[in-house]
Protein backbone atom coordinates (compact mmCIF):
# COMPACT_ATOMS: atom_id res chain seq x y z
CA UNK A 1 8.48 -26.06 -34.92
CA UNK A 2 9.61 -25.76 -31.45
CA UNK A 3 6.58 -25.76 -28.69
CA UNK A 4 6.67 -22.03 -26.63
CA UNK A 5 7.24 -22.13 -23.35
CA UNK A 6 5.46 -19.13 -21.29
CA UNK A 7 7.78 -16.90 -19.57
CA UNK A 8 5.40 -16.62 -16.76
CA UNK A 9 3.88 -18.18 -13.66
CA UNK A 10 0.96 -18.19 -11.40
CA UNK A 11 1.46 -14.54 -9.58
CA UNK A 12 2.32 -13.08 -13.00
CA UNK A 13 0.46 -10.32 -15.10
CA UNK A 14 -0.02 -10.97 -18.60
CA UNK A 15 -1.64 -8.80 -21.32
CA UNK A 16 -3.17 -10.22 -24.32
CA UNK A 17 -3.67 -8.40 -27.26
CA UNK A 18 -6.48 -8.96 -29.68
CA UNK A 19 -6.69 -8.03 -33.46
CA UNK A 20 -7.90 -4.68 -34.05
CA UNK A 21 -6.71 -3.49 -31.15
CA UNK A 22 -8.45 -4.64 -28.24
CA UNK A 23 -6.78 -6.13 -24.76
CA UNK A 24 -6.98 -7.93 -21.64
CA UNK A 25 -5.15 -8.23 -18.88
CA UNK A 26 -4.97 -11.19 -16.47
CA UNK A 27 -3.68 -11.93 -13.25
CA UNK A 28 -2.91 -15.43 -13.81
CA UNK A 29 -3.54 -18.14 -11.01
CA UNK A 30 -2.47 -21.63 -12.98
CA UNK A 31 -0.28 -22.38 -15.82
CA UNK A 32 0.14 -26.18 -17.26
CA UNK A 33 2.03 -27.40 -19.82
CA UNK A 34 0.55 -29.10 -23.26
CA UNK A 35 1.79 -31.24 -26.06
CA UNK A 36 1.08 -27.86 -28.30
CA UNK A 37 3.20 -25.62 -25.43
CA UNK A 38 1.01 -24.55 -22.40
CA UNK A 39 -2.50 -23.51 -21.28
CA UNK A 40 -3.00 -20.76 -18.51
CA UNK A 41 -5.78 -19.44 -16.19
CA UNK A 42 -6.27 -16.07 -14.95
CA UNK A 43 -8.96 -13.26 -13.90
CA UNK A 44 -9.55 -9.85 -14.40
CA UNK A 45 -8.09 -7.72 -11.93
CA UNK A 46 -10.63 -4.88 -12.30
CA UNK A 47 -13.64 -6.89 -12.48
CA UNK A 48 -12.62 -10.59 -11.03
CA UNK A 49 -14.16 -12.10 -14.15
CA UNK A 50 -12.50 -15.59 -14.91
CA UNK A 51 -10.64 -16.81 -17.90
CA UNK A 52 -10.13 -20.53 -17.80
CA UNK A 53 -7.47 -22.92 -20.05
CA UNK A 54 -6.29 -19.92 -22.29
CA UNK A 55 -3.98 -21.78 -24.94
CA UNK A 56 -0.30 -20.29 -25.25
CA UNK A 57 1.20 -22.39 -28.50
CA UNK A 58 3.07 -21.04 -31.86
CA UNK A 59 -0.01 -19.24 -32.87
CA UNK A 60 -1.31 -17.30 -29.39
CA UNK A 61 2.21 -16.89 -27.48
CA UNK A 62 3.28 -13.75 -29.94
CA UNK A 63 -0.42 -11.74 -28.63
CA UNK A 64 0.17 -12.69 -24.90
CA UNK A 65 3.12 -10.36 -22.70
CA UNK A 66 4.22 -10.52 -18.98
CA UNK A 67 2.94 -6.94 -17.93
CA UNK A 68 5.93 -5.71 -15.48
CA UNK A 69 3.94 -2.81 -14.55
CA UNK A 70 0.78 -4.15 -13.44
CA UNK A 71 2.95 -6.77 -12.09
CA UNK A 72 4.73 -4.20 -10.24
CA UNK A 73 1.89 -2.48 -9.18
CA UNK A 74 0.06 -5.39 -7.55
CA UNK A 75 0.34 -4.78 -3.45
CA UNK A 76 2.96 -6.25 -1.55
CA UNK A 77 2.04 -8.33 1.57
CA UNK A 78 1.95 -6.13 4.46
CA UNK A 79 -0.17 -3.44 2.68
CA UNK A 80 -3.25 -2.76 4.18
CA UNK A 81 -6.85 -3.12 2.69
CA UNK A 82 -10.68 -2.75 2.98
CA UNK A 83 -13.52 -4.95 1.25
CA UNK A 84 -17.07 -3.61 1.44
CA UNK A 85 -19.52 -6.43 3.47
CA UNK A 86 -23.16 -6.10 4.09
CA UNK A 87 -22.32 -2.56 4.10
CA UNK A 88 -20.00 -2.52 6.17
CA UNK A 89 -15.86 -1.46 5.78
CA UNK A 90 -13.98 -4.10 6.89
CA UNK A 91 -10.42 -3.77 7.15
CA UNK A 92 -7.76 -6.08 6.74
CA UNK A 93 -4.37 -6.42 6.03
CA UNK A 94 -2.79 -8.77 3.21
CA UNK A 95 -0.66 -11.78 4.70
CA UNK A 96 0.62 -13.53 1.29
CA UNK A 97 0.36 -13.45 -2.08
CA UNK A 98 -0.20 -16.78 -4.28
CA UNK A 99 -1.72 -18.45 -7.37
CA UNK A 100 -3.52 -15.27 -8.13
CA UNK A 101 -4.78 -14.52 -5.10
CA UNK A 102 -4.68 -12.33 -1.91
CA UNK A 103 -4.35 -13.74 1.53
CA UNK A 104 -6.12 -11.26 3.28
CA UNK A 105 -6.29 -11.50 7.68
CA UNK A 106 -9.22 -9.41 8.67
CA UNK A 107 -9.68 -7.60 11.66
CA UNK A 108 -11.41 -9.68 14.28
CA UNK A 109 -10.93 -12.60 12.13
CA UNK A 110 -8.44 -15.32 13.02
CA UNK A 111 -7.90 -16.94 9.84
CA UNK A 112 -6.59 -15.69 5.84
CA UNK A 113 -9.52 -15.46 3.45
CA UNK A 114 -8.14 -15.21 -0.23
CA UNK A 115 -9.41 -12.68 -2.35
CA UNK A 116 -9.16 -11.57 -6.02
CA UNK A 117 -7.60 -7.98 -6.68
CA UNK A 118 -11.00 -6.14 -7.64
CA UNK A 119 -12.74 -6.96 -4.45
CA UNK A 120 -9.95 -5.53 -2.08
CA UNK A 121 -9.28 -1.87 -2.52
CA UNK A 122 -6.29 -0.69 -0.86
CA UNK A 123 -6.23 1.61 2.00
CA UNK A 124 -3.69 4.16 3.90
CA UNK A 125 -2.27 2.69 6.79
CA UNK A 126 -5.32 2.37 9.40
CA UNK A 127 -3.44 1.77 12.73
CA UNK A 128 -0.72 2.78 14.75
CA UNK A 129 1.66 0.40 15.97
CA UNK A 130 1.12 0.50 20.11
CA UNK A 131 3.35 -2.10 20.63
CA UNK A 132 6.12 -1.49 23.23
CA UNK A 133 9.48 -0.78 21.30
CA UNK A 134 11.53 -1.58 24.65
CA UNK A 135 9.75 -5.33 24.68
CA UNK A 136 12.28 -8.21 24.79
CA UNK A 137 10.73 -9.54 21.50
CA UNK A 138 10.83 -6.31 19.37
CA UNK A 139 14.10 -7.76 17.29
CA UNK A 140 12.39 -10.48 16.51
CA UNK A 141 10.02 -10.78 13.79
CA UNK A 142 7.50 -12.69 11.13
CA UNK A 143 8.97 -13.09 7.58
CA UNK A 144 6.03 -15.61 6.73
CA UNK A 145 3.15 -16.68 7.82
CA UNK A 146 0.44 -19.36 6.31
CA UNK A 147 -2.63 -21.21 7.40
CA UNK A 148 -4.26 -24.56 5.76
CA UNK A 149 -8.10 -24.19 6.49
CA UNK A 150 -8.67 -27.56 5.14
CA UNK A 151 -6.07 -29.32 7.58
CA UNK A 152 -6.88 -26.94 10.75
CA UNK A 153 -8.79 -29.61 12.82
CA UNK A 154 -8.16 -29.27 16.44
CA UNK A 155 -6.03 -25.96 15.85
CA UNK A 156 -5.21 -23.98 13.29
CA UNK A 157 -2.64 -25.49 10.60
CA UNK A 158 0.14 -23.23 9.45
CA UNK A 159 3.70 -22.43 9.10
CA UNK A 160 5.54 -19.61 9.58
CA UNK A 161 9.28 -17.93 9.82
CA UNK A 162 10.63 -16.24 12.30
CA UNK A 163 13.65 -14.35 12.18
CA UNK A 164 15.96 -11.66 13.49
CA UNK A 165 18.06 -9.28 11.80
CA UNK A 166 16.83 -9.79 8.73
CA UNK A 167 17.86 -13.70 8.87
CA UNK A 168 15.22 -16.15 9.19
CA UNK A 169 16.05 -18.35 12.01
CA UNK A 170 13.35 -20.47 12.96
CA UNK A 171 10.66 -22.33 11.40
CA UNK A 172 7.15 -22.51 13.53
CA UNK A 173 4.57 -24.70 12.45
CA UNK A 174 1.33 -26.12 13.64
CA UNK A 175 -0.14 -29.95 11.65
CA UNK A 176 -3.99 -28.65 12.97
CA UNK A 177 -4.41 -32.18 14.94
CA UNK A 178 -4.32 -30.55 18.39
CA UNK A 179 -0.68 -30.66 19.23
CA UNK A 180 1.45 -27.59 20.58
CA UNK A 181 3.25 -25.44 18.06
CA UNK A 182 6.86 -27.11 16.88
CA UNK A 183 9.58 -24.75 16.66
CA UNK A 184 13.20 -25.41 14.96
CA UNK A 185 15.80 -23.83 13.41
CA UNK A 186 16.14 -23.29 9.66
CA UNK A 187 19.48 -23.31 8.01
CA UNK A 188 20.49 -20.23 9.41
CA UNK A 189 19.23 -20.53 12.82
CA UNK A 190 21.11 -22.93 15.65
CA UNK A 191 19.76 -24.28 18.69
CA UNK A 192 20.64 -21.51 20.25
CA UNK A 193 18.57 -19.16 18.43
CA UNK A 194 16.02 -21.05 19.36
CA UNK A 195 16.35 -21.07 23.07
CA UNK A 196 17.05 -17.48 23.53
CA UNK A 197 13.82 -17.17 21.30
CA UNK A 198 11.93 -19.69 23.47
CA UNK A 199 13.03 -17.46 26.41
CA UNK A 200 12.47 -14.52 25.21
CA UNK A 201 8.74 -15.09 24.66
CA UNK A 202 8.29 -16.63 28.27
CA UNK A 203 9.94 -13.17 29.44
CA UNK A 204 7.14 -11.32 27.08
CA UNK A 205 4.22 -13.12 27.89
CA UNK A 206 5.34 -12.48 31.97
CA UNK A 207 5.76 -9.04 30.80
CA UNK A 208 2.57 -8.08 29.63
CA UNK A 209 0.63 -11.26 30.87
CA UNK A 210 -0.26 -9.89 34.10
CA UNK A 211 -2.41 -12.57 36.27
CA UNK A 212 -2.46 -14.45 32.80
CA UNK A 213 -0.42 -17.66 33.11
CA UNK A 214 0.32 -18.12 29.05
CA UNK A 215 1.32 -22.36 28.81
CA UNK A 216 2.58 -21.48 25.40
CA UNK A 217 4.29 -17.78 25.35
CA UNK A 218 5.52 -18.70 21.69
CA UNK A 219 2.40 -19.30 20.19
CA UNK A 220 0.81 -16.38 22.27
CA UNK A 221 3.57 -13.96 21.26
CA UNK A 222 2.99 -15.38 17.69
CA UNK A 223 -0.83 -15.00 17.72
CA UNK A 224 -0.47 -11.38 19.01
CA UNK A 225 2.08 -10.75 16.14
CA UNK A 226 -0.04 -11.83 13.84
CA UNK A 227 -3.47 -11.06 14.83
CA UNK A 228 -3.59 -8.03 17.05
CA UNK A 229 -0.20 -6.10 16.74
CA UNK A 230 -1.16 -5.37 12.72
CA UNK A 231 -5.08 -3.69 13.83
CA UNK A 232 -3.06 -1.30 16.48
CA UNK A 233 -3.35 -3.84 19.28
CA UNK A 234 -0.82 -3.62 22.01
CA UNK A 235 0.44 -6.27 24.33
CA UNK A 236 -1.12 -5.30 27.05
CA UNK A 237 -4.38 -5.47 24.93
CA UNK A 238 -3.84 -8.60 23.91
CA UNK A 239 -3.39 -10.67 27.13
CA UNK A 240 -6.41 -8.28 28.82
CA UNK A 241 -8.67 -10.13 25.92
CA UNK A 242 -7.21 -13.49 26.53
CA UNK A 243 -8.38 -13.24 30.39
CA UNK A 244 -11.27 -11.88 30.13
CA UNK A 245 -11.94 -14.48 28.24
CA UNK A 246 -10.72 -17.07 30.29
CA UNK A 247 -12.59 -15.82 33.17
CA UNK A 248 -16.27 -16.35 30.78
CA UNK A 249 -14.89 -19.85 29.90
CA UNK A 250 -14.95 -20.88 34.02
CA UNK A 251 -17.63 -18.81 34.99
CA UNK A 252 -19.71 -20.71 32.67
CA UNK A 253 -18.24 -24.48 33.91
C-alpha cells in the first residue's frame, strides 16, 4: 500500500473528523514525514489547546481535510489586533504569519511576539495614517519584515524587503552583532535602486529630522515604517521622540 502524503503544511487548516460525528479543527504549526506517511502538530484556534504528533497514514489520512475556509479566514498580515493584558487592551498589528503562529508588533513594543489565533482578537483599523503623502519616501515601501530574538545581540536581527511599485528591490538586513544595517539589491533591484533609495532616506530623515542628525536615515526611515507609521505615528513624531531622547541620554553623562 502506498504511504499518504498530507496535502498540507505548517500555516494550513485541517479538520479532522471523528466517528459519530464529532470534529476538530487545527491550525497546524509542524508536519514531518514517517516510515507509515507523516505525523503533524497543530492547536486549536478557538481555545489554543495543543495537539502534538497527530499520525496521518492509510488509516487516519481519509478523517483529516485541508479546511479552505478557515484557511481563508485566518487574518492576513497587516490586519490589526488587540490581546487583553493585566487588564489592559493592547493593540497591535500582525507583521507575519508562520508555523502556526502570529507575529504580532505591539504598540510601544519594538520587537514581534508570536501568538496563537485565540489569544488575538481582531480589531477595526485603530489609527490613521499621519504620514506625509508628499514625503520623498512615500513610493517606497515594506513587503517583509522579520526579527530573530534569539540572534539580536547588540541590535536587533532581522531581514526585510523593500520595494517600489509593487517590485521588491532591495533586501535590508541586520546579523544582531552590532553592525549597521546592510542593504542590496534583490534580483529585481540594481545598484541603482539602491542609491536613489539610500538618497532618498537621507533627504527624509533631513526632512522631518529637524536638529536631529540621523547617522543611519535607512534604518531610521525603516524603524519609523515599521514601528511608528502603523500606531498613527507621523514623521515628525517620530524624530521629536528620537531627540528627546537623545537629549535624556547626555543630560544624564
Amino acid at each position: 500500500m502506498k504511504t499518504p502524503t498530507p496535502d498540507f503544511k505548517a500555516n494550513s487548516v485541517v479538520t479532522v473528523n471523528f466517528d459519530g460525528g464529532s470534529s476538530l479543527t487545527l491550525i497546524v504549526t509542524q508536519v514531518s514525514k514517517t516510515s507509515e506517511g507523516a505525523r503533524f502538530s497543530g492547536y486549536d484556534p478557538v481555545n489554543g489547546h495543543d495537539y502534538k504528533n497527530i499520525a496521518y497514514n492509510a488509516g487516519t489520512a481519509k478523517h483529516i481535510i485541508v479546511n479552505l475556509k478557515a484557511q481563508e479566514a485566518l487574518p492576513k498580515p497587516g490586519t490589526y489586533v488587540t490581546i487583553n493584558q493585566d487588564g489592559k487592551t493592547i493593540r497591535g498589528v500582525i507583521k507575519s504569519f508562520r508555523r502556526g503562529k502570529f507575529d504580532v508588533l505591539y504598540e510601544g513594543l519594538g520587537a514581534t511576539v508570536p501568538e496563537k489565533r485565540g489569544h488575538i482578537t481582531v480589531a477595526e483599523h485603530p489609527f490613521d495614517d499621519t504620514s506625509d503623502k508628499n514625503s520623498v519616501m512615500a513610493a517606497w515601501s515594506v513587503s517583509s519584515y522579520r526579527e530573530f530574538s534569539s540572534r539580536s545581540k547588540e541590535t536587533a536581527c532581522f531581514n526585510a524587503k523593500v520595494g517600489r511599485g509593487g517590485k521588491v528591490l532591495l533586501h535590508v538586513e541586520n546579523d544582531g552583532n552590532g553592525g549597521c544595517d546592510m542593504v542590496t539589491p534583490t534580483g529585481q533591484g540594481t545598484r541603482a535602486d539602491m542609491d536613489q533609495f539610500l538618497e532618498s532616506c537621507a533627504q527624509w530623515a533631513a526632512d522631518y529630522g529637524g536638529e536631529y542628525t540621523a547617522l543611519e536615515p535607512y534604518s531610521h526611515w525603516l524603524g519609523w515604517e515599521q514601528l511608528y507609521r502603523p500606531f498613527g505615528r507621523s514623521e515628525a513624531d517620530y524624530f521629536t521622540e528620537l531627540k528627546e531622547y537623545d537629549d535624556a541620554l547626555r543630560a544624564g553623562l
